[in-house]
C-alpha atoms as a PDB file:
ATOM      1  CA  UNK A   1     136.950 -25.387 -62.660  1.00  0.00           C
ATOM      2  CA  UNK A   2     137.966 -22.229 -61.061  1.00  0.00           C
ATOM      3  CA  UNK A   3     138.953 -19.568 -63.792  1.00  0.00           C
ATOM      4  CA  UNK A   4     142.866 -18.453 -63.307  1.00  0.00           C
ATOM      5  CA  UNK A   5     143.675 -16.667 -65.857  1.00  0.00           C
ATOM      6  CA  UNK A   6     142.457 -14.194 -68.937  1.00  0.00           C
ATOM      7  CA  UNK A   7     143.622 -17.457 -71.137  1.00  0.00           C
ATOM      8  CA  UNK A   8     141.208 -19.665 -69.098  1.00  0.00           C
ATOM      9  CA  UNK A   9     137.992 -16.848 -70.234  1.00  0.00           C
ATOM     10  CA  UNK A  10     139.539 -16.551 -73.387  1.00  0.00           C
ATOM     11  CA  UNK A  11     139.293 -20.665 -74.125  1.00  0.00           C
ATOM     12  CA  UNK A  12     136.035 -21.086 -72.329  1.00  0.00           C
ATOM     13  CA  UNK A  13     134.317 -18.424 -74.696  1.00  0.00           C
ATOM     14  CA  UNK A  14     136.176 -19.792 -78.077  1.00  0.00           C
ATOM     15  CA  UNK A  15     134.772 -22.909 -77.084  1.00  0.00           C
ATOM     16  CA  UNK A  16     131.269 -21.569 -75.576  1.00  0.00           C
ATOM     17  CA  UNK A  17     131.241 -20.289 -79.147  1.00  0.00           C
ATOM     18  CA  UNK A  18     131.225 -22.964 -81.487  1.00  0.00           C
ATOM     19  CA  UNK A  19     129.113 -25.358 -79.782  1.00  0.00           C
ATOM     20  CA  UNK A  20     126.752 -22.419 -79.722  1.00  0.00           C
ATOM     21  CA  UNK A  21     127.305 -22.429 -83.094  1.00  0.00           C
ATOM     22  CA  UNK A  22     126.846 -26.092 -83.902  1.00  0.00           C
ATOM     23  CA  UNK A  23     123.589 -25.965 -82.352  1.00  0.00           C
ATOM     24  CA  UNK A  24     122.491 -23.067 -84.358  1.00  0.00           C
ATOM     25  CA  UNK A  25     123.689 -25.014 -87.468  1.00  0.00           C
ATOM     26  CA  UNK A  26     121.881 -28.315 -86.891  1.00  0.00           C
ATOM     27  CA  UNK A  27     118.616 -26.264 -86.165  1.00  0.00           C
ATOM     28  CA  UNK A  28     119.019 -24.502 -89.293  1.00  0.00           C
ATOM     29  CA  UNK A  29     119.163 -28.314 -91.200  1.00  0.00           C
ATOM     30  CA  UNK A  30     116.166 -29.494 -88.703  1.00  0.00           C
ATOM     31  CA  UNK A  31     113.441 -30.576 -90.663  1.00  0.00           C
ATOM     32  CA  UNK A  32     110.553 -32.973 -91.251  1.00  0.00           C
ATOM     33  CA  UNK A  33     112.137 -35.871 -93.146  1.00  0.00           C
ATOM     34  CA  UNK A  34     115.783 -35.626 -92.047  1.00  0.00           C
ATOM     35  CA  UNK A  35     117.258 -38.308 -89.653  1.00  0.00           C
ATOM     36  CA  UNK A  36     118.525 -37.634 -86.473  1.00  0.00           C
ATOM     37  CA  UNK A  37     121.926 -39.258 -87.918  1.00  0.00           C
ATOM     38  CA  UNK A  38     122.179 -37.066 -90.058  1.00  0.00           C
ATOM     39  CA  UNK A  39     121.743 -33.668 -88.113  1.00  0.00           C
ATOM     40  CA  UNK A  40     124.350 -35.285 -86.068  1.00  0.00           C
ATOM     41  CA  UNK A  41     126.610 -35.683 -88.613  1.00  0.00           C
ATOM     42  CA  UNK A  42     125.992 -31.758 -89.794  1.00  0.00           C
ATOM     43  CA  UNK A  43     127.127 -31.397 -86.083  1.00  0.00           C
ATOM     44  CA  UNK A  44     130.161 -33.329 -86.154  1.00  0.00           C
ATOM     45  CA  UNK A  45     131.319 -31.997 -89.550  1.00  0.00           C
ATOM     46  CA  UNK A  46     130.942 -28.710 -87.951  1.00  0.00           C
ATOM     47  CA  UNK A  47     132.534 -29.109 -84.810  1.00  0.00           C
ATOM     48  CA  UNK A  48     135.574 -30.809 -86.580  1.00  0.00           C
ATOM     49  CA  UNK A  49     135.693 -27.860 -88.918  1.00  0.00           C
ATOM     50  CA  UNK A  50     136.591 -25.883 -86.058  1.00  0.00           C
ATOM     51  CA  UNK A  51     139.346 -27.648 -84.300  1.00  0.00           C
ATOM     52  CA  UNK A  52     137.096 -29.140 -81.139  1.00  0.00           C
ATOM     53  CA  UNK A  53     136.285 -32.277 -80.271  1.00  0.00           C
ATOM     54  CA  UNK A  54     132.681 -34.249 -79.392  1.00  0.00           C
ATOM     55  CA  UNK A  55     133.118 -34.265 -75.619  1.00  0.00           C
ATOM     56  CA  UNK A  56     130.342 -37.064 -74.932  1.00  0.00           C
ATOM     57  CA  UNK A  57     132.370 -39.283 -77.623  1.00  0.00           C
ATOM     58  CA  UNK A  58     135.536 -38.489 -76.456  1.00  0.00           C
ATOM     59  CA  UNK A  59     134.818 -38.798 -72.658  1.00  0.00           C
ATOM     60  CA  UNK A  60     131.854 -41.684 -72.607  1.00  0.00           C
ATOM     61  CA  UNK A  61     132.462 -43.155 -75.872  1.00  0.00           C
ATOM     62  CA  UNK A  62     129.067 -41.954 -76.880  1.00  0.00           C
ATOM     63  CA  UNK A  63     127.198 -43.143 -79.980  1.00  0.00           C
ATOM     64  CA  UNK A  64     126.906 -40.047 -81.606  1.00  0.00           C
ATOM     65  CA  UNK A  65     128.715 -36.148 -81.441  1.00  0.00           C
ATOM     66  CA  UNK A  66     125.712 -35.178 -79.975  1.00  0.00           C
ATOM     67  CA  UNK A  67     122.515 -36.076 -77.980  1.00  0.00           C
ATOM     68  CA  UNK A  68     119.642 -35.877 -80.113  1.00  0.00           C
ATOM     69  CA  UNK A  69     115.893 -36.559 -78.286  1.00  0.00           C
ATOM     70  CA  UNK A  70     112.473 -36.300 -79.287  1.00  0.00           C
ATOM     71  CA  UNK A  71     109.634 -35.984 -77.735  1.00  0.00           C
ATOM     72  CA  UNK A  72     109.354 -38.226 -74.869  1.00  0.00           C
ATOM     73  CA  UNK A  73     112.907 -38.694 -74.914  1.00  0.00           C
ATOM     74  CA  UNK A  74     114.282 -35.757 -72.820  1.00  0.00           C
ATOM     75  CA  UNK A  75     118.039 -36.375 -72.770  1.00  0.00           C
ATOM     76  CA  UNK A  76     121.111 -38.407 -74.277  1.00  0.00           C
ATOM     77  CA  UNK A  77     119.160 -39.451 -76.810  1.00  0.00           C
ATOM     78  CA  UNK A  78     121.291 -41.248 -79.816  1.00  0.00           C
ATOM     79  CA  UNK A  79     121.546 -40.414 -82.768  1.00  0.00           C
ATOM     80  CA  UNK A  80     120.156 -43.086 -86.028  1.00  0.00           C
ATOM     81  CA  UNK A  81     117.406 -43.688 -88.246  1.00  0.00           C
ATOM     82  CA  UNK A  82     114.530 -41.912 -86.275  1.00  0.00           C
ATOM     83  CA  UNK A  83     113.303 -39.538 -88.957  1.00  0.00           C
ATOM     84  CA  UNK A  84     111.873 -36.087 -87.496  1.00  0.00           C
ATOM     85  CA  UNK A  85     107.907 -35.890 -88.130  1.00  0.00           C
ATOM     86  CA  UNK A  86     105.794 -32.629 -88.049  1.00  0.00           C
ATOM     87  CA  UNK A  87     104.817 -31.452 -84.851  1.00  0.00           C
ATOM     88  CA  UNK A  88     108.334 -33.098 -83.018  1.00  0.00           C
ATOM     89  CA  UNK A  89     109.507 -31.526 -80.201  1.00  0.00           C
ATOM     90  CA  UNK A  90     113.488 -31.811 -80.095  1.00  0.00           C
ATOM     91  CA  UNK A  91     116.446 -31.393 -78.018  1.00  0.00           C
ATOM     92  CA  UNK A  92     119.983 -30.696 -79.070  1.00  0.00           C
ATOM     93  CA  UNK A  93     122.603 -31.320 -76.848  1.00  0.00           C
ATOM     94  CA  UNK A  94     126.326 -30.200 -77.671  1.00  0.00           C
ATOM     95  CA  UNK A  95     129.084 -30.587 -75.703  1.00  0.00           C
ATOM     96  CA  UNK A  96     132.799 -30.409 -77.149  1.00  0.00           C
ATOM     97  CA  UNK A  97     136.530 -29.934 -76.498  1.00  0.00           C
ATOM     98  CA  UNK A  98     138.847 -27.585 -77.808  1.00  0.00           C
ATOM     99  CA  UNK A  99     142.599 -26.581 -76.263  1.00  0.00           C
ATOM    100  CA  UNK A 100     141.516 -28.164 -72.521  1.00  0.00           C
ATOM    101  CA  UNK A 101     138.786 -26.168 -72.339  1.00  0.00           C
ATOM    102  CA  UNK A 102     134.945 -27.620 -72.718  1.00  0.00           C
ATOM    103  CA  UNK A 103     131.327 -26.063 -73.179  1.00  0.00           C
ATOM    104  CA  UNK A 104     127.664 -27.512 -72.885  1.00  0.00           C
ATOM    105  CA  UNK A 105     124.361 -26.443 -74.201  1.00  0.00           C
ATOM    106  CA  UNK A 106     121.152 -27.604 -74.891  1.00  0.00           C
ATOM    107  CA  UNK A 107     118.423 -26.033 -76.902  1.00  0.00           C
ATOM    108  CA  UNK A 108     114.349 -27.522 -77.320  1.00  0.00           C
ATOM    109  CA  UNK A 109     112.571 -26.548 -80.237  1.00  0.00           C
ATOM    110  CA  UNK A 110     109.008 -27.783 -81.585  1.00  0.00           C
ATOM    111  CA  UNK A 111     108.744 -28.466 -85.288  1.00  0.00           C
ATOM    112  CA  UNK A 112     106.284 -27.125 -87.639  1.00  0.00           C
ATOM    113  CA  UNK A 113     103.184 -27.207 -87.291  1.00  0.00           C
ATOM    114  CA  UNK A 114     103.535 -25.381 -84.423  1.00  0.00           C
ATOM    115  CA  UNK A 115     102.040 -26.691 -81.380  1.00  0.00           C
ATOM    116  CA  UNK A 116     101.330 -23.732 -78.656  1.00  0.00           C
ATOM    117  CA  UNK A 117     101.482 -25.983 -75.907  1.00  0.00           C
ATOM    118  CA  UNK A 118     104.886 -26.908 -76.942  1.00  0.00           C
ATOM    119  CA  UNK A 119     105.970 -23.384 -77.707  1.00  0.00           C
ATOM    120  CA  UNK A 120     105.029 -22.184 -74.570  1.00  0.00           C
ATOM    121  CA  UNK A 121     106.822 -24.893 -72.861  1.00  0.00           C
ATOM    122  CA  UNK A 122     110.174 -23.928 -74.512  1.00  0.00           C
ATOM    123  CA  UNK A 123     110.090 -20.439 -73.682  1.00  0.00           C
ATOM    124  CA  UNK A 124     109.019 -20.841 -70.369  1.00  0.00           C
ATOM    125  CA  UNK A 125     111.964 -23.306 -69.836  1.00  0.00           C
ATOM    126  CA  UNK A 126     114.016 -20.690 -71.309  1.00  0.00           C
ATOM    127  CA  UNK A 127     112.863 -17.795 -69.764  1.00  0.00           C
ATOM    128  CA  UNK A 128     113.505 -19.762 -66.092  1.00  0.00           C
ATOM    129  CA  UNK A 129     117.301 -20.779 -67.060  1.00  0.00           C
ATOM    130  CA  UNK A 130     117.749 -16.964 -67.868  1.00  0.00           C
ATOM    131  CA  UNK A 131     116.402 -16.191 -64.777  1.00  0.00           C
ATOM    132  CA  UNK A 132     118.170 -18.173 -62.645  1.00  0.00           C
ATOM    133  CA  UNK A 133     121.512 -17.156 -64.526  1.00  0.00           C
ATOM    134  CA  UNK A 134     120.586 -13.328 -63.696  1.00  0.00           C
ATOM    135  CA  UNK A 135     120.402 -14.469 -60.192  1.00  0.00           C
ATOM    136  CA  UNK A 136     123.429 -15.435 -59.485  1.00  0.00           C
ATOM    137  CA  UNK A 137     127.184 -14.241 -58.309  1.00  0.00           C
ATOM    138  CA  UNK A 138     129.830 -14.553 -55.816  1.00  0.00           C
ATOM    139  CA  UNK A 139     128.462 -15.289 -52.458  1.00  0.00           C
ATOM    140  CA  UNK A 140     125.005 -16.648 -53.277  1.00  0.00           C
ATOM    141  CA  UNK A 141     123.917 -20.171 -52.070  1.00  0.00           C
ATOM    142  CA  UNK A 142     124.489 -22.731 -55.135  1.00  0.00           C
ATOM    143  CA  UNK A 143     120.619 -24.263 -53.502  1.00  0.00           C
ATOM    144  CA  UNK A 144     119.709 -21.214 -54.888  1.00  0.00           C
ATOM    145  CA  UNK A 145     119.424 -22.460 -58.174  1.00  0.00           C
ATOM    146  CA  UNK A 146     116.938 -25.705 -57.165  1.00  0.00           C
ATOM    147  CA  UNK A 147     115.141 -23.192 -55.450  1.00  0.00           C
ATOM    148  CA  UNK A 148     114.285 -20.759 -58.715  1.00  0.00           C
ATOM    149  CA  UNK A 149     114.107 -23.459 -61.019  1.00  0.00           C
ATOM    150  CA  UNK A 150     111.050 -25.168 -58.784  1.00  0.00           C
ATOM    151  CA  UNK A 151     109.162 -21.700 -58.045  1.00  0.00           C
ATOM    152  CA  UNK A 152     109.172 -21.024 -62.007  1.00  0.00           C
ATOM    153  CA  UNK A 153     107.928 -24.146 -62.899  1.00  0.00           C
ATOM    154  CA  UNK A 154     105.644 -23.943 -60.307  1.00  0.00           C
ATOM    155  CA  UNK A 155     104.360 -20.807 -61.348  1.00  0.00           C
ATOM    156  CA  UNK A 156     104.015 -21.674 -65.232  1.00  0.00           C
ATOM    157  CA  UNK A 157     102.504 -24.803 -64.374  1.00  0.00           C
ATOM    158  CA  UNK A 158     105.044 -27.222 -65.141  1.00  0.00           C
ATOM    159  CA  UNK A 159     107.165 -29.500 -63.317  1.00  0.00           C
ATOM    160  CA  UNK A 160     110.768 -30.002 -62.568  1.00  0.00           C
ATOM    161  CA  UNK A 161     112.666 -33.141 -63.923  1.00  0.00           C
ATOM    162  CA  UNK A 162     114.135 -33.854 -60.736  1.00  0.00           C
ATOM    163  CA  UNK A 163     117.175 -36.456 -61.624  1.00  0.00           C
ATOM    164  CA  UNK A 164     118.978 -34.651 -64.100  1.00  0.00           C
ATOM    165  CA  UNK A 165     120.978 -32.195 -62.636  1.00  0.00           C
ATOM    166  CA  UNK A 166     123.509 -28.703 -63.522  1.00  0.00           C
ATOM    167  CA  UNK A 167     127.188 -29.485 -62.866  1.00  0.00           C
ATOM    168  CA  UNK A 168     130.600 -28.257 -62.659  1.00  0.00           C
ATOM    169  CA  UNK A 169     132.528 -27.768 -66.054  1.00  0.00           C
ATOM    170  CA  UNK A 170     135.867 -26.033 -67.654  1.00  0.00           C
ATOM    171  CA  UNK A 171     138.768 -28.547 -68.013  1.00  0.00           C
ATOM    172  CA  UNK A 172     136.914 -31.731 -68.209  1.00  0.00           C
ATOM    173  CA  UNK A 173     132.997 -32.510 -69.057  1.00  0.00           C
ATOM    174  CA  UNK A 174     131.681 -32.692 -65.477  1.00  0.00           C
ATOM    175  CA  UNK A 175     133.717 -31.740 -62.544  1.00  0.00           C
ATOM    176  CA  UNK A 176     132.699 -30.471 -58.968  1.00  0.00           C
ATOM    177  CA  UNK A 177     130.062 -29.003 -57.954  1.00  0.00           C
ATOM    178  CA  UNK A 178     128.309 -32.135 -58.804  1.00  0.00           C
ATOM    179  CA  UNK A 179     124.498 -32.743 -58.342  1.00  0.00           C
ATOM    180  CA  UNK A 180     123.133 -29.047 -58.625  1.00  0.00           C
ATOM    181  CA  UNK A 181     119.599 -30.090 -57.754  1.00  0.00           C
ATOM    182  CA  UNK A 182     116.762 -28.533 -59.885  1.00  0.00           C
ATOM    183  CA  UNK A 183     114.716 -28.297 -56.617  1.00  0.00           C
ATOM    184  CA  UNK A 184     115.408 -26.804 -53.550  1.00  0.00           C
ATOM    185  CA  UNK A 185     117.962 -28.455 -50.958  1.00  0.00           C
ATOM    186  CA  UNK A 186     118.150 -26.873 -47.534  1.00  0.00           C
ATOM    187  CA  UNK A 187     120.703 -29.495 -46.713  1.00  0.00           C
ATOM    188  CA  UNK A 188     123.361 -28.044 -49.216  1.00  0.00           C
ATOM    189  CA  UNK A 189     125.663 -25.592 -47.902  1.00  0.00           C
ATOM    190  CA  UNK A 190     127.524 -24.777 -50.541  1.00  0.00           C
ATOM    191  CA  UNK A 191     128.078 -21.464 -52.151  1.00  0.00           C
ATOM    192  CA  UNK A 192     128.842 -19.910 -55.297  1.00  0.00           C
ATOM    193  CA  UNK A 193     132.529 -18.365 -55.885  1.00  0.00           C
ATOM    194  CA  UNK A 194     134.092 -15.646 -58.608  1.00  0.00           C
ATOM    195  CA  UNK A 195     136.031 -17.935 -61.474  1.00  0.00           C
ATOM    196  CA  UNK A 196     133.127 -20.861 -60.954  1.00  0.00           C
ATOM    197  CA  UNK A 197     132.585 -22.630 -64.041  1.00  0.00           C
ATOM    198  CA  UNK A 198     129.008 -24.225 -64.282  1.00  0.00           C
ATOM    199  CA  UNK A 199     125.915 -25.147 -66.336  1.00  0.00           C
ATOM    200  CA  UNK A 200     122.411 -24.451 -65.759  1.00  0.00           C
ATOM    201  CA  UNK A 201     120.093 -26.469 -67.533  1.00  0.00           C
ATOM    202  CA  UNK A 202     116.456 -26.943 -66.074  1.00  0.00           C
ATOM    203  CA  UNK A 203     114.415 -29.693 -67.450  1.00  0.00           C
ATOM    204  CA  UNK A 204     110.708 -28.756 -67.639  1.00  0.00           C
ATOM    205  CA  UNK A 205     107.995 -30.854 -67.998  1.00  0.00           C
ATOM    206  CA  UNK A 206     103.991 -31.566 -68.365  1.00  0.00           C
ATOM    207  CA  UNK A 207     104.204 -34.020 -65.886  1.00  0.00           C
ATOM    208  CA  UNK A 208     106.833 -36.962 -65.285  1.00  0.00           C
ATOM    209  CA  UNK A 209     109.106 -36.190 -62.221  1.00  0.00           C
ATOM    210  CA  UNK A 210     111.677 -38.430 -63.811  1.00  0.00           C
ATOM    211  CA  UNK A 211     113.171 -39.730 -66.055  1.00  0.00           C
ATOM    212  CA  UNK A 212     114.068 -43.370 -66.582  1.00  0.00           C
ATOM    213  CA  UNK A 213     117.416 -44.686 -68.639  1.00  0.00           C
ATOM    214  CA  UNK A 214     116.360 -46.978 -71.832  1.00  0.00           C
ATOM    215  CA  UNK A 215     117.223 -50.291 -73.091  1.00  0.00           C
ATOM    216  CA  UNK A 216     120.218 -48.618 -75.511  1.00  0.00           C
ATOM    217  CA  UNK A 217     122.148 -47.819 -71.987  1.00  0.00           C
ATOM    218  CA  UNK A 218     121.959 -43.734 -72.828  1.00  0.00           C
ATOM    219  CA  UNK A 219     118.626 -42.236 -73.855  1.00  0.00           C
ATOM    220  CA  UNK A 220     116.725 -40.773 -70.659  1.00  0.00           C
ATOM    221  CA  UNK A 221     112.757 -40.931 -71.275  1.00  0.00           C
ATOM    222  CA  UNK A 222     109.665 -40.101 -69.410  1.00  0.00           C
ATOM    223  CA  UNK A 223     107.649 -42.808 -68.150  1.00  0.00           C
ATOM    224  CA  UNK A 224     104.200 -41.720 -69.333  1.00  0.00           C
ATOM    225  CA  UNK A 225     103.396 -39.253 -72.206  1.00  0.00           C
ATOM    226  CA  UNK A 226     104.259 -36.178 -71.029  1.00  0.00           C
ATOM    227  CA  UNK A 227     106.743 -33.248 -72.599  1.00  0.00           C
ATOM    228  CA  UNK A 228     109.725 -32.013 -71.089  1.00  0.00           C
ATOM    229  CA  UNK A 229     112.049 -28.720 -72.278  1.00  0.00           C
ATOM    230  CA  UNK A 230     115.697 -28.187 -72.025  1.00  0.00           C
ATOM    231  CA  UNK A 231     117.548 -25.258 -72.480  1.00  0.00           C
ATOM    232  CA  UNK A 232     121.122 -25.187 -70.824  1.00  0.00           C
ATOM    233  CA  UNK A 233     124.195 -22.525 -70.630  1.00  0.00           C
ATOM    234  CA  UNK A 234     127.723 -23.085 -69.678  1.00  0.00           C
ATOM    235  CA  UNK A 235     128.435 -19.682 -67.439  1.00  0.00           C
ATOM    236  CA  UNK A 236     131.223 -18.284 -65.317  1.00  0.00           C
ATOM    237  CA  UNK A 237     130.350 -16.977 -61.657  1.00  0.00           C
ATOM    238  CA  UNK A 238     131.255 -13.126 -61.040  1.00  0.00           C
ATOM    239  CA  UNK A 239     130.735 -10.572 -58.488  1.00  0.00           C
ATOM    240  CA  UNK A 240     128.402  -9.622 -60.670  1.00  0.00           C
ATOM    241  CA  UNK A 241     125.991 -10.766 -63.015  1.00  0.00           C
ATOM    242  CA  UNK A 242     127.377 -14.276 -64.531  1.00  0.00           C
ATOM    243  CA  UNK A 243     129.303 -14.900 -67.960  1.00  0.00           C
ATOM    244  CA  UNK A 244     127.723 -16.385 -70.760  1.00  0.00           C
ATOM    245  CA  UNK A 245     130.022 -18.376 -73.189  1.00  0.00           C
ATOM    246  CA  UNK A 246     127.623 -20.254 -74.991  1.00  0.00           C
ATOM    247  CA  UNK A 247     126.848 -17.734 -77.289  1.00  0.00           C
ATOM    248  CA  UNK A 248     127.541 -17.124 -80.821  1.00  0.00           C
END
């Protein structure tokens, strides 16, 4: 969506907020021992406590009120019995609905005992969705994203999951600009405008290029046995430095 109105900020952050929130919550009950089903349901109770509404329930009839992976499992992952073991890395994926408006962020973590290889992945993945945020306003290329997210990774070593992509957002889940590429697209012509509501979200990884869909129909994994990092922000384009709504 293109923002229209103070209301349309105003609903974006309220709901940029709480799933911020919700994340913050579940990685607060994250521990070794605890089920994936049941972080999810400390997510859902949350998000229901506060008036919104699972968005990957609501629009896909998802499994779960959020996507839980872990470890080789980058993304979508479901939600059940899987119990968290030292050393896990996981992903937390909110996305939710409140008054029209929606929100989507993802946060990867490592689990005690801390593995440094891990750590540093996480940051690093954080550290280059940051960057790329700070890089962009009104009037720069949208390629421009691909194109930072693949030089960081280069530079830290890592590389870019290449089929999971930032997107459009605001009154539905995923709306144009579809298919923000990770990596650079010279083809793509299309440019970022004030009021543009999108995510960023680069997927790190040790090695895989890909990701592959599993058996279940939802749960994206790599095809060997390497690590991958999400972090993801739901932002509004300015003429200046970008908006931030998932934040708590």
């Amino acid at each position: 969506m293109t923002i229209g109105s103070q209301n349309d900020i105003e609903g974006l952050k309220h709901i940029g907020k709480i799933v911020a929130m919700t994340i913050r919550e579940m990685k607060r009950h994250t521990r070794v021992g605890i089920t994936t089903k049941e972080l999810d349901d400390i997510g859902g109770r949350f998000l229901e406590r506060h008036g919104a509404v699972p968005a990957p329930k609501a629009t896909y009839n998802f499994p779960g009120n959020t996507c839980i992976s872990i470890n080789h499992d980058v993304a979508h992952g479901i939600p059940g019995n899987r119990i968290i073991q030292p050393g896990d890395l996981i992903n937390i994926d909110v996305s939710a609905e409140l008054g029209g408006y929606y929100a989507d962020s993802g946060h990867s973590f490592p689990i005690p005992p801390y593995n440094p290889f891990l750590l540093r992945l996480c940051e690093y993945t954080h550290n280059t969705m940051m960057k790329v945020i700070s890089s962009l306003k009104h009037g720069v290329k949208l390629n421009e994203i691909g194109r930072i997210i693949e030089i960081e990774a280069t530079k830290g070593g890592y590389n870019v999951i290449r089929n999971l992509c930032s997107h459009g957002i605001g009154k539905s889940l995923h709306e144009t600009p579809t298919e923000i590429l990770p990596i650079y697209n010279k083809h793509d012509k299309r440019v970022l405008t004030e009021g543009l509501v999108i995510t960023i979200e680069p997927f790190l990884t040790t090695g895989a290029e890909h990701v592959v869909e599993q058996t279940d129909g939802w749960t994206l994994s790599v095809p060997d046995n390497s690590y991958a990092a999400q972090h993801e922000h739901t932002i509004i384009i300015t003429k200046n430095q970008p908006v931030i709504v998932t934040v708590a």
